[in-house]
N, C-alpha and C. Protein backbone atom coordinates (compact mmCIF):
# COMPACT_ATOMS: atom_id res chain seq x y z
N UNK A 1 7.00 15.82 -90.82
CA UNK A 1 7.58 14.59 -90.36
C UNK A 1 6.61 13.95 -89.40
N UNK A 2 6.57 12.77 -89.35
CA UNK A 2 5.77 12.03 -88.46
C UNK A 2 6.21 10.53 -88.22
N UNK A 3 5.86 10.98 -86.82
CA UNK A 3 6.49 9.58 -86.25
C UNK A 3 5.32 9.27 -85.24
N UNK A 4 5.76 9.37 -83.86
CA UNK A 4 4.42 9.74 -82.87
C UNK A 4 3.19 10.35 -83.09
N UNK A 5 4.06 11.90 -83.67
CA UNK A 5 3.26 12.67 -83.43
C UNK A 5 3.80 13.46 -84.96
N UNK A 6 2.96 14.36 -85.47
CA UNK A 6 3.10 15.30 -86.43
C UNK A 6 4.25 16.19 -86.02
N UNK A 7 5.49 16.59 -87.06
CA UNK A 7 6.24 17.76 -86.76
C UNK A 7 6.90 18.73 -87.87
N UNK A 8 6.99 19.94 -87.81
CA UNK A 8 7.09 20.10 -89.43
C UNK A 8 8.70 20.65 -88.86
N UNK A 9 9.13 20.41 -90.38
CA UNK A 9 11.01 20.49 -90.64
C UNK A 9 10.97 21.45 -91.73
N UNK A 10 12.14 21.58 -92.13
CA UNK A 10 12.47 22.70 -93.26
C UNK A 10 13.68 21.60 -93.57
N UNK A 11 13.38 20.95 -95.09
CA UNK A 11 14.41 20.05 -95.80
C UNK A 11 15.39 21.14 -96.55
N UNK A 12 16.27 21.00 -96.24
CA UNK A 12 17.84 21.62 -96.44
C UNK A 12 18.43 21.09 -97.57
N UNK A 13 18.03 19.85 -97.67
CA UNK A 13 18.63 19.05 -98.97
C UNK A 13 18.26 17.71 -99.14
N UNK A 14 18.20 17.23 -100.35
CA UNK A 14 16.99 16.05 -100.53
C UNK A 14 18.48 15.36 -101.88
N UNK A 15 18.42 14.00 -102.02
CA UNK A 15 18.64 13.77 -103.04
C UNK A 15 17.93 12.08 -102.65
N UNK A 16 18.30 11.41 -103.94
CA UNK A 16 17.25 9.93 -104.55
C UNK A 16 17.61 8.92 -103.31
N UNK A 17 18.52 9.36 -102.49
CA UNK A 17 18.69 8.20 -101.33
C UNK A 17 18.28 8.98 -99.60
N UNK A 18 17.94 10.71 -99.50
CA UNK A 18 18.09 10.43 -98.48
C UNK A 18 17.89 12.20 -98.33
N UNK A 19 17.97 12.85 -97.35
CA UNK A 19 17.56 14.28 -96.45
C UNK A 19 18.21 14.68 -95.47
N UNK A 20 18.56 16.17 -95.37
CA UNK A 20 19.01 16.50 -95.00
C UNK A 20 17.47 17.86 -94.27
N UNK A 21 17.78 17.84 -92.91
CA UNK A 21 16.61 18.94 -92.60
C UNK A 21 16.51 19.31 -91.43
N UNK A 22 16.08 19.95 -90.69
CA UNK A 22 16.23 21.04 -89.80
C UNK A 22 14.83 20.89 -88.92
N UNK A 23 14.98 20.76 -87.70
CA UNK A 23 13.54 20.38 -86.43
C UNK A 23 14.20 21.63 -85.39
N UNK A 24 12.80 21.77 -84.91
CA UNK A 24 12.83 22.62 -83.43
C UNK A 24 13.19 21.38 -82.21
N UNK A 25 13.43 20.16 -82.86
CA UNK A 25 13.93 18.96 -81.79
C UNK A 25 14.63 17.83 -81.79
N UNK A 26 15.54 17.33 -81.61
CA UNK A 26 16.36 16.55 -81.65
C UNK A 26 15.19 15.57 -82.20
N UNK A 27 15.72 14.70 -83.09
CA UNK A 27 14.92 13.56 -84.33
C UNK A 27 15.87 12.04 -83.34
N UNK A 28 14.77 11.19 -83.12
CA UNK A 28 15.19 10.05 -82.46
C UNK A 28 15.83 9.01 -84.15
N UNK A 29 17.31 8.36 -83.06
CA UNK A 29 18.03 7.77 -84.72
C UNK A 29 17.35 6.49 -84.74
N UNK A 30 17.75 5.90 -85.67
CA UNK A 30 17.03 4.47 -85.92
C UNK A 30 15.86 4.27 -85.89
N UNK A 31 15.31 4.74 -85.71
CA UNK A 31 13.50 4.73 -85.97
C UNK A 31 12.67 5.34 -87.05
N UNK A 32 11.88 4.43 -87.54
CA UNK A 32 11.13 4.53 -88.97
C UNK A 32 10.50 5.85 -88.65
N UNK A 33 10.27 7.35 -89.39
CA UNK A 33 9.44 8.06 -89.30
C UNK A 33 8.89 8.37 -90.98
N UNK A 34 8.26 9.24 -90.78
CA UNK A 34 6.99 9.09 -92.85
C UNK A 34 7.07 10.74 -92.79
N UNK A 35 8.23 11.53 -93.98
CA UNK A 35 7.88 12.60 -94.40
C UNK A 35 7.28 12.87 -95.11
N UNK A 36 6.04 13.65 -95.14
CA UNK A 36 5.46 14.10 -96.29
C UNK A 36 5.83 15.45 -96.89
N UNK A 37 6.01 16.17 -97.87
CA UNK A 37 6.40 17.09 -98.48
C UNK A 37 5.84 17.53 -99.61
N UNK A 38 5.61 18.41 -100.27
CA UNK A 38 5.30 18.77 -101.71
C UNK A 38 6.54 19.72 -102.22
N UNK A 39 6.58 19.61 -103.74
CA UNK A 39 8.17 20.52 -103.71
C UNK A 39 7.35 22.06 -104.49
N UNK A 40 7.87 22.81 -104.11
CA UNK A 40 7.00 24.35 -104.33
C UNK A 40 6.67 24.41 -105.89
N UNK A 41 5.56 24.96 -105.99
CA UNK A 41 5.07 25.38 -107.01
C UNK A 41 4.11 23.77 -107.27
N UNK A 42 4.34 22.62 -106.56
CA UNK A 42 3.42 21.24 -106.88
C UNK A 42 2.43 21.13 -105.47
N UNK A 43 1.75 20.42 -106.18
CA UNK A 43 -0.20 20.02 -105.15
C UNK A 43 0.50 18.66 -104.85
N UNK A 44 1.14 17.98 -105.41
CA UNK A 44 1.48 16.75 -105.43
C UNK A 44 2.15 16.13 -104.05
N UNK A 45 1.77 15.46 -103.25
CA UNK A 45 2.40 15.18 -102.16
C UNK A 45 3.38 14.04 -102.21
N UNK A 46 4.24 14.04 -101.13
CA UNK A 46 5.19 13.31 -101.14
C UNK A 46 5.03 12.72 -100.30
N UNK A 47 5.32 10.84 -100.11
CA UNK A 47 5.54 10.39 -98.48
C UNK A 47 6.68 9.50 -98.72
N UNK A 48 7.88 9.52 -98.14
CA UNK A 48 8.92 8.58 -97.85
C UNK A 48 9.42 8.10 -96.18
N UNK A 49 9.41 7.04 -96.26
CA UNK A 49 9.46 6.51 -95.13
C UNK A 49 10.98 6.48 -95.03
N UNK A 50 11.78 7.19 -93.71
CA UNK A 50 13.02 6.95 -93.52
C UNK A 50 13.50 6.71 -92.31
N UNK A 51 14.87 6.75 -91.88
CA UNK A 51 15.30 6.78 -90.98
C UNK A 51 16.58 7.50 -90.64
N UNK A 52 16.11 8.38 -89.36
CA UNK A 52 17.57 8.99 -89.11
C UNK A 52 18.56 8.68 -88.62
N UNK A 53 19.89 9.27 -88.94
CA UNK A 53 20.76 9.14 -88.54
C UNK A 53 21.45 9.12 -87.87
N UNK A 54 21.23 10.57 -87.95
CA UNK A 54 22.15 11.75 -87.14
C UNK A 54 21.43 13.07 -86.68
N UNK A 55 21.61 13.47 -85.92
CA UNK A 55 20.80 14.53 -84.93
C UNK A 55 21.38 15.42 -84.15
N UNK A 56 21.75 16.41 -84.68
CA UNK A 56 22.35 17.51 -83.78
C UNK A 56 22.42 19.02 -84.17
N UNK A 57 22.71 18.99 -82.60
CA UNK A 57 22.05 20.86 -82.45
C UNK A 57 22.87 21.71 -83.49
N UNK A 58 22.00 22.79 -83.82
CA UNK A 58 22.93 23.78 -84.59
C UNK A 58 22.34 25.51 -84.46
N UNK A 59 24.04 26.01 -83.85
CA UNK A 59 23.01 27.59 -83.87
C UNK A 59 23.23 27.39 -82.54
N UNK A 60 22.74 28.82 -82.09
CA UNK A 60 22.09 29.28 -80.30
C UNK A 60 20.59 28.89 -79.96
N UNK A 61 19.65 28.82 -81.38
CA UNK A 61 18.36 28.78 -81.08
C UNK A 61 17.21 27.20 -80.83
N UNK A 62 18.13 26.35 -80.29
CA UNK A 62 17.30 25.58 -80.02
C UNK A 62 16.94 24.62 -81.56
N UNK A 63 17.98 24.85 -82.74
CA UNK A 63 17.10 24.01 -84.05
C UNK A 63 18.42 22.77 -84.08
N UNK A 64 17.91 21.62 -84.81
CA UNK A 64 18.27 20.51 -84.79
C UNK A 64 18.45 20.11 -86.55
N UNK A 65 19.90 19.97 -86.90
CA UNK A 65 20.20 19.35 -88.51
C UNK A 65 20.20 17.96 -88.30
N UNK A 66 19.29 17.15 -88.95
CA UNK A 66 18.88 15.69 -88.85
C UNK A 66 19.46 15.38 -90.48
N UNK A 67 20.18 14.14 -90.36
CA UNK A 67 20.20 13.46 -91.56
C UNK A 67 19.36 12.21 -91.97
N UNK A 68 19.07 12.20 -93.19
CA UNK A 68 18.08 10.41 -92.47
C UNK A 68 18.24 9.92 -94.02
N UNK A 69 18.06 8.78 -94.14
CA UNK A 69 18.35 7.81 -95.05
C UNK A 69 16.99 7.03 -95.50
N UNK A 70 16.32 7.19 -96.81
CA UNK A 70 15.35 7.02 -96.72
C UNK A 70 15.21 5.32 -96.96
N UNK A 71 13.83 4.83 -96.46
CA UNK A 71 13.84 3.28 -96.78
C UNK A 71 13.12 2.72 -97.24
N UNK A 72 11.67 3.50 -97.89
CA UNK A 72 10.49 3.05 -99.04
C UNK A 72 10.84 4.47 -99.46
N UNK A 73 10.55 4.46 -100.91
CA UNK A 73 10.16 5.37 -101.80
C UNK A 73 9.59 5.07 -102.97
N UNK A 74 8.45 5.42 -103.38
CA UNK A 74 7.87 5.59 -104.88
C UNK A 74 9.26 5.44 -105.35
N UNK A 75 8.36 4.79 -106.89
CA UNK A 75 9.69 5.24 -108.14
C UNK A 75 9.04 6.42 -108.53
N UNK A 76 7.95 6.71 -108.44
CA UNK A 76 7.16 7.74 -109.12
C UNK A 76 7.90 9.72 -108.13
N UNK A 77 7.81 9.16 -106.90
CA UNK A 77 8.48 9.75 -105.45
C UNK A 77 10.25 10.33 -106.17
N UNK A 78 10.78 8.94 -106.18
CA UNK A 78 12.13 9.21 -106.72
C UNK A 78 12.33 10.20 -108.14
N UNK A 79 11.96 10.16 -108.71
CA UNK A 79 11.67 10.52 -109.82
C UNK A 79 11.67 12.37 -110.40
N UNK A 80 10.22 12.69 -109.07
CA UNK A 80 10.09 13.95 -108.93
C UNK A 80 11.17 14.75 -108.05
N UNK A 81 12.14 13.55 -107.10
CA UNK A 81 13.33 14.13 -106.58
C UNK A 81 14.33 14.72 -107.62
N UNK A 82 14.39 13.30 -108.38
CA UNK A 82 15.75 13.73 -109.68
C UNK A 82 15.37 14.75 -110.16
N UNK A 83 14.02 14.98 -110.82
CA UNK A 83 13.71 16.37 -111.86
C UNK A 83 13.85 17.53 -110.77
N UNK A 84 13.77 17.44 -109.88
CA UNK A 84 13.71 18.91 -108.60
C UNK A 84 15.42 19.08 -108.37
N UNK A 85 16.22 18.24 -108.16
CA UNK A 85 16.74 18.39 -108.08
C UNK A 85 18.18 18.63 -109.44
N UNK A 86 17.76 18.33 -110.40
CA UNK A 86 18.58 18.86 -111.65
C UNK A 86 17.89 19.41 -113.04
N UNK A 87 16.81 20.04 -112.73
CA UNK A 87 15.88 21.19 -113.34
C UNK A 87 16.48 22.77 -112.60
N UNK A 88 16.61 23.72 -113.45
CA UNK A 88 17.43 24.68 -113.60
C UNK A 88 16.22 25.36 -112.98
N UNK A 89 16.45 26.67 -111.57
CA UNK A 89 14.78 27.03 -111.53
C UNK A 89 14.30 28.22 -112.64
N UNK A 90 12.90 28.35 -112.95
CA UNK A 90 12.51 29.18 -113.80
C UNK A 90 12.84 30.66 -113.64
């Protein structure tokens, strides 16, 4: 994730409008940030520009479930979401 500064997340759940994912820090709402991602087993990178939502703590350890709504995406981007997400895994 990047906004300021570089931060890496663990995406929890992705579909063609939007993310669901997990920070060591509360994610500021309304503000444009640019995830990049590759989905496992691909070289292929991802960048969607979104914005979060929602931001809050979860757990004892200090991690943060962010929702965010994305607001540029490839069609090419969208695309490799749908097949990742309703491709059966190998």
């Amino acid at each position: 994730m990047q906004g300021k500064h570089a931060q890496p997340t663990q995406i929890i759940d992705i579909s063609r409008m939007g993310v669901a994912f997990v920070s060591d820090h509360a994610m500021p709402t309304d503000e444009q940030l640019l995830l990049n991602f590759c989905f496992p087993g691909s070289a292929i990178r991802n960048e969607i520009t979104l914005t979060v939502v929602n931001s809050s703590a979860v757990g004892s350890h200090g991690r943060f479930r962010n929702g965010a709504r994305f607001i540029a995406i490839s069609e090419a981007c969208a695309d490799r979401i749908v097949d990742y997400v309703t491709t059966a895994p190998a």
